[in-house]
Each structure stands twice: as C-alpha cells, then as structure tokens.
N, C-alpha and C. Protein backbone atom coordinates (compact mmCIF):
# COMPACT_ATOMS: atom_id res chain seq x y z
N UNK A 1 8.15 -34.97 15.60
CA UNK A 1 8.09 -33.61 16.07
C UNK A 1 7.70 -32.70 14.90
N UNK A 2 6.77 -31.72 15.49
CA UNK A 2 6.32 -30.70 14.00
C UNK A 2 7.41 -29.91 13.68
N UNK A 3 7.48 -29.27 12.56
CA UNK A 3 8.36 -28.27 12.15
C UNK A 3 7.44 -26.90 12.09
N UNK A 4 7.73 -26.28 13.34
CA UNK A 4 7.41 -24.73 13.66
C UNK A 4 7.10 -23.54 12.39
N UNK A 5 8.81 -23.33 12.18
CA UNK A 5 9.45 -22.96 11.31
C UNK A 5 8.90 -22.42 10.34
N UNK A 6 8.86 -20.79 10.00
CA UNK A 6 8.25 -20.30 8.55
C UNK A 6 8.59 -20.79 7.37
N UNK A 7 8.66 -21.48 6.38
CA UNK A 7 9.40 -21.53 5.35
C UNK A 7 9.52 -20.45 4.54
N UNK A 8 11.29 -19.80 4.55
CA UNK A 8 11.22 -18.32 3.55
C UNK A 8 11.26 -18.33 2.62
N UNK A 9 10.05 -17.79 1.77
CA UNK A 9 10.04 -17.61 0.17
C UNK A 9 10.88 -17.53 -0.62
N UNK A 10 11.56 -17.96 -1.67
CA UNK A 10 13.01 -18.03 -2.69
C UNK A 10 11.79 -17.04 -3.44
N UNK A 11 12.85 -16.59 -4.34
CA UNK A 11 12.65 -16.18 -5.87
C UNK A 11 13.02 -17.04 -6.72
N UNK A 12 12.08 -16.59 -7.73
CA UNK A 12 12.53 -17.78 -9.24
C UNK A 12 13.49 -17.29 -9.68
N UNK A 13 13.74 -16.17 -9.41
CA UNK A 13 14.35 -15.21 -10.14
C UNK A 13 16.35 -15.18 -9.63
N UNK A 14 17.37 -15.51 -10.28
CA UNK A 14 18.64 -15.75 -9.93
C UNK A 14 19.21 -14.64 -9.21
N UNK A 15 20.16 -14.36 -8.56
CA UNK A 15 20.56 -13.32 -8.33
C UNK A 15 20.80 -11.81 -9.26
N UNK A 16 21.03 -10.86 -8.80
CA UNK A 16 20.87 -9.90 -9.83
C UNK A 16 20.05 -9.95 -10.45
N UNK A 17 20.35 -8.56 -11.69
CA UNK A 17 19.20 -8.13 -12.99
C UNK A 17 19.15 -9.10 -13.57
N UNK A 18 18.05 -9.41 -14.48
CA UNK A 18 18.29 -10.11 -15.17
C UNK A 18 18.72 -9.69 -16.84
N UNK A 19 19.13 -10.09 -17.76
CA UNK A 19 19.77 -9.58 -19.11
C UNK A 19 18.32 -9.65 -19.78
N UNK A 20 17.68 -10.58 -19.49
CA UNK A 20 16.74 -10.34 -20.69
C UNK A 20 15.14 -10.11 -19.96
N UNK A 21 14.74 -9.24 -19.54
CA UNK A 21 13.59 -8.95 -18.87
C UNK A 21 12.45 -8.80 -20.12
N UNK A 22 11.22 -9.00 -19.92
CA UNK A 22 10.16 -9.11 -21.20
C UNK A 22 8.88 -8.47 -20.16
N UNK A 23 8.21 -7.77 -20.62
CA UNK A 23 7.24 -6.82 -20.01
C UNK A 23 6.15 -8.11 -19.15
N UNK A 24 5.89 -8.71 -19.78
CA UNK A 24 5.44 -9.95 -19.33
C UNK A 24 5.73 -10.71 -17.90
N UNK A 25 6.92 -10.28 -17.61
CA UNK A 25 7.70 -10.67 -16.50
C UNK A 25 7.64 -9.70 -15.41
N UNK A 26 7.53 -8.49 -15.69
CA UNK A 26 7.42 -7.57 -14.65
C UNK A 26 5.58 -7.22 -14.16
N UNK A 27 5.66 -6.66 -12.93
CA UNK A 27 4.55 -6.87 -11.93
C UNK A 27 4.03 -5.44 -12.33
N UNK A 28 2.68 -5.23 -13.14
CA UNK A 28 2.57 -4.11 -13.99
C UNK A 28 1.71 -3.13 -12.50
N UNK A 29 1.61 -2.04 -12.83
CA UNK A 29 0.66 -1.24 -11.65
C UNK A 29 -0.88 -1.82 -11.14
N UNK A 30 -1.62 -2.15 -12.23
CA UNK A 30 -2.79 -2.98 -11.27
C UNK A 30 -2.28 -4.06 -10.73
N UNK A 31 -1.74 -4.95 -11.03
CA UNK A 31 -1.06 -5.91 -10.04
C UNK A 31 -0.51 -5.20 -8.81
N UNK A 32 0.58 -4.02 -8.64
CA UNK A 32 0.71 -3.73 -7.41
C UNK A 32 0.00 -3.41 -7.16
N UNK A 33 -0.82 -2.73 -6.94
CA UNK A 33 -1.91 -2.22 -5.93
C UNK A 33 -3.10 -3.24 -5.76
N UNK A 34 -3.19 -3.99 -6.29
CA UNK A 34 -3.74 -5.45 -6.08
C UNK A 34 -3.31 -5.65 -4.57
N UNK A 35 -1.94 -5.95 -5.03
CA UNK A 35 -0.62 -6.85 -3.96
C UNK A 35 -0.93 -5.52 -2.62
N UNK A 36 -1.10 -4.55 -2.94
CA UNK A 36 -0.95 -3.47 -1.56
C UNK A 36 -2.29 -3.42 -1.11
N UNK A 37 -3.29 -3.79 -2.01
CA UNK A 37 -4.58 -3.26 -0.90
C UNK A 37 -4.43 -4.62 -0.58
N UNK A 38 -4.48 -6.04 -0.44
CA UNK A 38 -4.83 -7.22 0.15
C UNK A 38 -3.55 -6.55 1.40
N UNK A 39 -2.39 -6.44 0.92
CA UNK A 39 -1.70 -6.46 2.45
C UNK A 39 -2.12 -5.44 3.29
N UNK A 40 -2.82 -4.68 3.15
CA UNK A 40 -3.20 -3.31 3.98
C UNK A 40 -4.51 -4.44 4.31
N UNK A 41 -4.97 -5.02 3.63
CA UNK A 41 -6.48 -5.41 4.57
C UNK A 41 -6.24 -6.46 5.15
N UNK A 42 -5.49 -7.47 4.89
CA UNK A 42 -4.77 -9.12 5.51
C UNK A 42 -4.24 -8.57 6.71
N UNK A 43 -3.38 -7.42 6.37
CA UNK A 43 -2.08 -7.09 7.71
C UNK A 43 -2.87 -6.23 8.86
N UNK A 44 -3.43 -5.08 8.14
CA UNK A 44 -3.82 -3.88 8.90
C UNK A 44 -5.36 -3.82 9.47
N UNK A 45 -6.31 -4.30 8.37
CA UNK A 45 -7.94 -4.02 8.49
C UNK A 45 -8.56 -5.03 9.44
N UNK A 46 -8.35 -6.18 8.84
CA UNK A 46 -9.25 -7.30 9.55
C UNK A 46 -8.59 -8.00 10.86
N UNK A 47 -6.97 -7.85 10.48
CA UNK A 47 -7.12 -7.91 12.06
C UNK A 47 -7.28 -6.89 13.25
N UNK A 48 -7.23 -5.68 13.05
CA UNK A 48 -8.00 -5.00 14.09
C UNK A 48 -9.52 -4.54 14.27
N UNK A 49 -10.02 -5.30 13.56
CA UNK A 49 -11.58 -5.56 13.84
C UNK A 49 -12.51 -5.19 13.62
N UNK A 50 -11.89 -3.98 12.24
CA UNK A 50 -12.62 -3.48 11.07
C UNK A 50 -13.10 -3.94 10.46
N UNK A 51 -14.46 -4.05 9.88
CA UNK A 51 -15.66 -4.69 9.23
C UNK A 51 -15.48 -4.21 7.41
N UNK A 52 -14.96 -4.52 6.54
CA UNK A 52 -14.74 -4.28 5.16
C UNK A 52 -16.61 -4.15 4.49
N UNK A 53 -16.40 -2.45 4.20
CA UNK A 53 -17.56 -2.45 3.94
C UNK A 53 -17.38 -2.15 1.89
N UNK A 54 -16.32 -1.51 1.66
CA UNK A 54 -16.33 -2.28 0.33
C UNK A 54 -14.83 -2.05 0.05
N UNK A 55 -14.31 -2.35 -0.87
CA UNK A 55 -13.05 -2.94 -1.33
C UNK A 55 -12.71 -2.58 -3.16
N UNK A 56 -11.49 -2.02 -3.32
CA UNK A 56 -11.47 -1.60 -4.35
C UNK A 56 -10.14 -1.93 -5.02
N UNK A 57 -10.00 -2.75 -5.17
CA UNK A 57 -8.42 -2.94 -5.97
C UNK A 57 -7.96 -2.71 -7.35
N UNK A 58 -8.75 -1.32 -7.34
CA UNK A 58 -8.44 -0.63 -9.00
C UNK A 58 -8.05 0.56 -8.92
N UNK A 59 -8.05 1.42 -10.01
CA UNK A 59 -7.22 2.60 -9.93
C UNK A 59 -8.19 3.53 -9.88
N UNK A 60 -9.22 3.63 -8.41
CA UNK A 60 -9.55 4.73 -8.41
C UNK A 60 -9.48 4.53 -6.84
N UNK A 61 -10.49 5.68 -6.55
CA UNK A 61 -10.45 6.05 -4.83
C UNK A 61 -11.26 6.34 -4.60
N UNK A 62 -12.41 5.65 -2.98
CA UNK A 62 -11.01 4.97 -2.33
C UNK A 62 -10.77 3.49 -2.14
N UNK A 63 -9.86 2.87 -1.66
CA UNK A 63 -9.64 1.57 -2.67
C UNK A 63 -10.40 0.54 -1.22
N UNK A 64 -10.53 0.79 -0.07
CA UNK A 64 -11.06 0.03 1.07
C UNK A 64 -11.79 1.33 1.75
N UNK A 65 -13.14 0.52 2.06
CA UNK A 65 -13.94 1.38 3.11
C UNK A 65 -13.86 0.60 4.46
N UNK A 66 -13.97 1.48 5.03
CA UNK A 66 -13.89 0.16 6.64
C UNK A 66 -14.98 0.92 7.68
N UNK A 67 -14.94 0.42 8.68
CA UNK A 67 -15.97 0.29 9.79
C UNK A 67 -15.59 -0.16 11.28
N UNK A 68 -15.39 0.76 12.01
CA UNK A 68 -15.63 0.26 13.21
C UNK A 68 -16.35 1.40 14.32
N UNK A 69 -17.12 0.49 15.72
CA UNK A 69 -17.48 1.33 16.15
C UNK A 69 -18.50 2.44 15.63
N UNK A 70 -19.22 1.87 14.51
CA UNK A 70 -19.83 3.12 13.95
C UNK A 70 -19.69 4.06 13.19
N UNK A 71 -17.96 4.18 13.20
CA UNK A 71 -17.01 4.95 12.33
C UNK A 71 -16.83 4.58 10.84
N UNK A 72 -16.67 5.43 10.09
CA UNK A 72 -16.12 4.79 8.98
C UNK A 72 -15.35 5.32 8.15
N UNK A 73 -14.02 4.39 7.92
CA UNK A 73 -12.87 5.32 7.23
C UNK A 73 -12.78 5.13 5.28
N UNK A 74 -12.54 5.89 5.02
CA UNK A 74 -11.95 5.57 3.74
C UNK A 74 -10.76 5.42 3.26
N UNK A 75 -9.98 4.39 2.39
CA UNK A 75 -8.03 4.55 2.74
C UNK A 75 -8.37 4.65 0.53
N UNK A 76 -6.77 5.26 0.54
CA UNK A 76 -6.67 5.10 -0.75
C UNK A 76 -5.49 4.86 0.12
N UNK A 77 -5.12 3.47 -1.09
CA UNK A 77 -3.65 2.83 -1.46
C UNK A 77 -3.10 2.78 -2.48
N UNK A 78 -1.86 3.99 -2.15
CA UNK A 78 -0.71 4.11 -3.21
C UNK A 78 0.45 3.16 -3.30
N UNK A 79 0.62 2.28 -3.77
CA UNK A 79 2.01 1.04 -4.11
C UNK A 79 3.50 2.11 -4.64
N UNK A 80 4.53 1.95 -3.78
CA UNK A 80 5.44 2.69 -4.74
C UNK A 80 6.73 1.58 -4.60
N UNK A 81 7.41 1.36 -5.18
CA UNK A 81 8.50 0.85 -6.06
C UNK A 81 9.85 1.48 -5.10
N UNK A 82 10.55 0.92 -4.22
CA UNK A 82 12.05 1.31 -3.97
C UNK A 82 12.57 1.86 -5.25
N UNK A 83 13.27 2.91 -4.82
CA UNK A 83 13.59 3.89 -3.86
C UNK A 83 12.17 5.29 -3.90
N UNK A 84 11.57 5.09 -4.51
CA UNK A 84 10.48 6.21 -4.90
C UNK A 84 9.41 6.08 -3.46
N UNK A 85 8.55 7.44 -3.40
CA UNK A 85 7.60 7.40 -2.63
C UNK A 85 6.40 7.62 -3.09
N UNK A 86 5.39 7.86 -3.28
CA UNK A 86 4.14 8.21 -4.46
C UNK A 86 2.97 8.61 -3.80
N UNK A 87 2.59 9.96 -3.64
CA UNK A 87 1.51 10.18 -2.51
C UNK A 87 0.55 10.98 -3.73
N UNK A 88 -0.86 11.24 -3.14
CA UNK A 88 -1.58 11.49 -4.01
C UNK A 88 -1.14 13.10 -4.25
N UNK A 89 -1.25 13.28 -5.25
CA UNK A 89 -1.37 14.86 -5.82
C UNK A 89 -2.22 16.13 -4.83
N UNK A 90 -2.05 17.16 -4.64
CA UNK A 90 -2.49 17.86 -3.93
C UNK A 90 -3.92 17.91 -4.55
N UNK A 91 -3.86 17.79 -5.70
CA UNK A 91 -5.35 17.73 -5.98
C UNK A 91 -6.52 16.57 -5.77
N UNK A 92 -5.91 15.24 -6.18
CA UNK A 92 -6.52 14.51 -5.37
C UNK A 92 -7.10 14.27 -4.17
N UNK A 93 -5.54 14.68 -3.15
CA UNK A 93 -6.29 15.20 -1.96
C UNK A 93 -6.94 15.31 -1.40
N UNK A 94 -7.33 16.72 -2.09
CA UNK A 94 -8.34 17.92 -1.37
C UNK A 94 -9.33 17.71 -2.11
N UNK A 95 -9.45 17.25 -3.50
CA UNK A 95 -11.00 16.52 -3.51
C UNK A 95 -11.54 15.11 -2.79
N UNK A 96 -10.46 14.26 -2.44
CA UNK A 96 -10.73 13.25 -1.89
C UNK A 96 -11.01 13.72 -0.29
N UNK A 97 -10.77 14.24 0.24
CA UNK A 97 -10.95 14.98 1.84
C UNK A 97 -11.98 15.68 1.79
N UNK A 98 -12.45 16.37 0.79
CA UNK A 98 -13.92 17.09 0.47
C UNK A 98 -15.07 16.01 0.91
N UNK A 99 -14.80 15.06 -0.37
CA UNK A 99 -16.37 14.03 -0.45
C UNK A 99 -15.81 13.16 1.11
N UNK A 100 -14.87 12.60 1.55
CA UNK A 100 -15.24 12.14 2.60
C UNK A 100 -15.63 12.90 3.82
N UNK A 101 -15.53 14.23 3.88
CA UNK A 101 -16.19 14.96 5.06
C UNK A 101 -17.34 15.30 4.86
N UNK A 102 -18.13 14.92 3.59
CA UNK A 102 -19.31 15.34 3.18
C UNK A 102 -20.56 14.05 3.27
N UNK A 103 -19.54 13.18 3.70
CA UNK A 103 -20.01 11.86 4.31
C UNK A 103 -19.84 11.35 5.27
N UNK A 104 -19.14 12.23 6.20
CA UNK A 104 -18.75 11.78 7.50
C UNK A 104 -18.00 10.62 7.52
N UNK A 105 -16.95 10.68 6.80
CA UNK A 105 -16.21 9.54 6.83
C UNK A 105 -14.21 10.22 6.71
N UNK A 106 -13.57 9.46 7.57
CA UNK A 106 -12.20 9.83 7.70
C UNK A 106 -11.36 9.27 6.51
N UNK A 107 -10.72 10.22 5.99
CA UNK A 107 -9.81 10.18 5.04
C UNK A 107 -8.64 9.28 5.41
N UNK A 108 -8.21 8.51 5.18
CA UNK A 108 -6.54 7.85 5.18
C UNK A 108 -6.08 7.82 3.88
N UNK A 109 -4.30 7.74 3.98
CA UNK A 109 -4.05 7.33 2.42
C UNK A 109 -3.08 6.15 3.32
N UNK A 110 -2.73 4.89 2.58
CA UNK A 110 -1.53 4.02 3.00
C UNK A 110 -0.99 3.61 2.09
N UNK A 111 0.81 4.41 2.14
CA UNK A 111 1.55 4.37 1.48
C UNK A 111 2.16 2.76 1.75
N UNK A 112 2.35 2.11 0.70
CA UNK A 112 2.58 0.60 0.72
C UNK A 112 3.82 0.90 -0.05
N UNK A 113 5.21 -0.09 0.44
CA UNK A 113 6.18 -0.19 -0.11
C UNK A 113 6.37 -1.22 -0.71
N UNK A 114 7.25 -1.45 -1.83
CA UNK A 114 7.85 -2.68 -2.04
C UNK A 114 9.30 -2.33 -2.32
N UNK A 115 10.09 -3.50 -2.08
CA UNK A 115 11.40 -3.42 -2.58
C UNK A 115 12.15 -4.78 -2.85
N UNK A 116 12.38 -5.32 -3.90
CA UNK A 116 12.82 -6.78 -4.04
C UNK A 116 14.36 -6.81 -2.69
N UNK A 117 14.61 -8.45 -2.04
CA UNK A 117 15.34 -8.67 -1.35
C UNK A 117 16.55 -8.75 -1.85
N UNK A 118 16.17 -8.62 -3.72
CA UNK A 118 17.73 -8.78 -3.86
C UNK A 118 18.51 -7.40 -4.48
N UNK A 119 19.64 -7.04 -3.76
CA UNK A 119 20.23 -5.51 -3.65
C UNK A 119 20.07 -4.97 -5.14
N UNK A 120 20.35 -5.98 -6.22
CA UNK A 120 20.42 -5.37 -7.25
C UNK A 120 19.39 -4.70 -8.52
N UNK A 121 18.35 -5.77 -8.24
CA UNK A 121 16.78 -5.67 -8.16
C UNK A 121 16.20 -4.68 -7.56
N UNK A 122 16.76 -4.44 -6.36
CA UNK A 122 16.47 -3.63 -5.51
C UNK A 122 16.40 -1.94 -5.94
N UNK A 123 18.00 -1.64 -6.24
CA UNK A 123 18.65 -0.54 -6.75
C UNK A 123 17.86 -0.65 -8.41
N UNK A 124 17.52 -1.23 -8.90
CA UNK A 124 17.00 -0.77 -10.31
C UNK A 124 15.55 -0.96 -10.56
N UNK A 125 14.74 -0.70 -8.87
CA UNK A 125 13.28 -0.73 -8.85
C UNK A 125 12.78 -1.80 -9.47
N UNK A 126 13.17 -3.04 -9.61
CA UNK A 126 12.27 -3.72 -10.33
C UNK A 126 11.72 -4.47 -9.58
N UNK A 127 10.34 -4.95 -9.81
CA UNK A 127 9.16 -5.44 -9.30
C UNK A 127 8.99 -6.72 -10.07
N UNK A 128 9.38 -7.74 -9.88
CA UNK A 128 9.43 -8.85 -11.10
C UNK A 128 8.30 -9.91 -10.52
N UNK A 129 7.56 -10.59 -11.51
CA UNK A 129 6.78 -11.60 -10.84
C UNK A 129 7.68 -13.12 -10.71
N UNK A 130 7.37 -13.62 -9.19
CA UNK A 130 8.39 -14.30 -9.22
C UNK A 130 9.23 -14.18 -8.25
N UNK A 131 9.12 -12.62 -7.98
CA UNK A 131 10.40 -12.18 -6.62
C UNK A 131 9.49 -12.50 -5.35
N UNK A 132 10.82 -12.03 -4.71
CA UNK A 132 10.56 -11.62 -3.05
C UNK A 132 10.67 -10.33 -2.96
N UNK A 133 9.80 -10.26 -1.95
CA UNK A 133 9.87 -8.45 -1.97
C UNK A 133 9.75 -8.27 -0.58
N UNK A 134 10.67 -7.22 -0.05
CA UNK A 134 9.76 -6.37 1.84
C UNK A 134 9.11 -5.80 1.12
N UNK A 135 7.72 -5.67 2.31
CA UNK A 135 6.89 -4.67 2.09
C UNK A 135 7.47 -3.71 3.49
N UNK A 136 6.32 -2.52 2.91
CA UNK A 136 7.29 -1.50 4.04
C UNK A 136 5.76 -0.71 4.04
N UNK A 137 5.15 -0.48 5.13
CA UNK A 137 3.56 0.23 5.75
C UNK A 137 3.90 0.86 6.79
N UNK A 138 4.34 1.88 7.03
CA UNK A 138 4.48 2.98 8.24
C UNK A 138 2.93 2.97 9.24
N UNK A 139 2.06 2.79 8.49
CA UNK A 139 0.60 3.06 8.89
C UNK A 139 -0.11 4.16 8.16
N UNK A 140 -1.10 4.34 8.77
CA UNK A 140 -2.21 5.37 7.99
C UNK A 140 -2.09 6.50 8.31
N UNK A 141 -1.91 7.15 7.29
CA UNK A 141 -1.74 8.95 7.78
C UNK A 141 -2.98 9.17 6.88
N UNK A 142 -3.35 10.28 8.44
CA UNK A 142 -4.55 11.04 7.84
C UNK A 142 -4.98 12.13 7.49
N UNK A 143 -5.73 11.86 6.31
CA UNK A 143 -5.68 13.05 5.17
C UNK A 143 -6.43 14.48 5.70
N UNK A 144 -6.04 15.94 5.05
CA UNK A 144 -6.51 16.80 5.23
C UNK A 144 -6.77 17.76 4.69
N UNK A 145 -7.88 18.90 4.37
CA UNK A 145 -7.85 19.20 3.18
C UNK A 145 -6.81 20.91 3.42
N UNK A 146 -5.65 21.09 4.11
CA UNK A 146 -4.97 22.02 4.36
C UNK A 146 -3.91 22.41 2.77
N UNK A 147 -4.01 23.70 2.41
CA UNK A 147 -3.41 24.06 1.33
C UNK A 147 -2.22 22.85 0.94
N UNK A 148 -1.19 22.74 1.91
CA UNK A 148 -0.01 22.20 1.51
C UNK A 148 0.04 21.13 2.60
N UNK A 149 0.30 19.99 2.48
CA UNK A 149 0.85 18.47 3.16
C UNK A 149 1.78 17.63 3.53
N UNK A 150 2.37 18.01 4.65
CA UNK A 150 3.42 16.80 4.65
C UNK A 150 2.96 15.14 4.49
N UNK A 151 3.60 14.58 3.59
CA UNK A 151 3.33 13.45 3.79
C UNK A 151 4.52 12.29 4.79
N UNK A 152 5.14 13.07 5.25
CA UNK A 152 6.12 12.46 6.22
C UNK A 152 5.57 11.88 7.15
N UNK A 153 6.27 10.48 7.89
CA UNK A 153 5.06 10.21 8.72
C UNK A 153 5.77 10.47 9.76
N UNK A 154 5.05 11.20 9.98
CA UNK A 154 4.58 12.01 12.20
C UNK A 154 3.66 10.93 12.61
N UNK A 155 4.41 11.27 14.27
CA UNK A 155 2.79 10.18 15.45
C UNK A 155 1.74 11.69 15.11
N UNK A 156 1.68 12.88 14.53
CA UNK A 156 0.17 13.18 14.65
C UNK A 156 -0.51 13.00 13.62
N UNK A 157 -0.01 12.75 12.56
CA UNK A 157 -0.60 12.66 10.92
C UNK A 157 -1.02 11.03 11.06
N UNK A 158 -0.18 10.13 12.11
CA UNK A 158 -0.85 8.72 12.16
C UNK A 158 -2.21 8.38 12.89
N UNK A 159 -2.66 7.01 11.82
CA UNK A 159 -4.10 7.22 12.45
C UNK A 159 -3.40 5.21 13.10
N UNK A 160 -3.89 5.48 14.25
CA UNK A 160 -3.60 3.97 14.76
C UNK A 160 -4.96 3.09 15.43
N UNK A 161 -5.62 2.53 14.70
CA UNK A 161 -6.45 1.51 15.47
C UNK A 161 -5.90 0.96 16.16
C-alpha cells in the first residue's frame, strides 16, 4: 500500500535559540525574498494561469511581471520576519504606481510572511537556514498612487485572480 502522507519538514535546528548563532547561519535578505518571490509564483502565479513574463528575485521593483487575459500586472515582494510587517515606503509607492500606469499595467505589492515553527525562534525573529518556517500571504493588495495608504488587508484593496 502507498504512503499518501506529506512528510513534515524537521528543522536541523534543536529546540529554542540557539547560544551560538554565526551570521553564516542566518537566512540573510536576498535569500528571503528569493524564498518569497518563488512562493508567491509556485503558490499564487502559475497556478492561476498567469503567464510569467519576467521575474525578479532581487532588490529592486518589480520583482514578477505576470499576464493574463491580455492584462498585465506588476507585484513587488516584500519578505518580513515575525512579528514585523514591511510595506513599501510611501515613496516607493507612488513612484512605483506612476510607471505602472504609464504602462498600463496594475500595481500589486505581496506582503510574504515568515515565522519559524518554533515559539522561541519565533519570538526573537529569527530566520535560520535550516528551519521550518509558516509562511503567511493574505494575497495581493493593490497599489495606488493616493496621498496616504492603508496597507491593511481589506476585500477592496484585494486583488483576487
């Protein structure tokens, strides 16, 4: 008989902090946002039937272009670290909402979470290579170039393919 069954990922990593952490060991910012645009395009893009017209897993914007229907969106992906949230600067923004309406193309940003599974890891934000982590994607809220922004996510600020 087959075994169904997901097998759930361990960490290398023991319970709790660890005493001797070395920079080496921790999951530096291009690595997260590495780790957040593949799960925004693995989880969110390709399976709803968006055509990846280019792809950016560096620190600029915007980090995935997509396509459907003729349409075409632009997402910047911000990675933030439990307990923190990290949305683009008002200035970013409203220049990033500029050039995509000047191209006919829809603004998204997708806030990507991480948070290690283990409470204590958890509580002291660390991102270790090695861990387990939830990810946490509300969906795509879409950008606008209005003086001031909630970035809270509302069903009207969500964009849902």
């Amino acid at each position: 008989m087959q075994n169904d069954q997901k097998q759930i990922p361990e960490s290398i990593w023991a319970d709790g902090v660890p005493a001797n952490i070395e920079e080496k060991d921790k999951i530096n910012q291009q690595e997260l946002l590495t780790m957040a645009v593949n799960y925004v395009v693995e989880n969110c893009v390709v399976p709803k039937g968006f055509k990846i017209e280019q792809g950016y897993p560096q620190l600029n914007y915007p980090n995935v272009v997509m396509k459907r229907d003729g349409l075409l969106y632009a997402i910047v992906v911000i990675p933030s670290v439990y307990p923190n949230y990290v949305v683009p600067s008002n200035e970013l923004r409203m220049q990033y909402v500029k050039q995509s309406k000047e191209q006919n193309i829809t603004p998204l940003f997708a806030p990507v979470g991480y948070r290690s599974i283990d409470e204590d890891r958890a509580k002291a934000s660390l991102v270790l290579k090695g861990d387990v982590f939830q990810t946490m994607f509300p969906g795509f809220i879409i950008l606008n170039d209005e003086e001031q922004f909630d970035y809270n996510v509302k069903p009207e600020n969500l964009f849902r393919p």
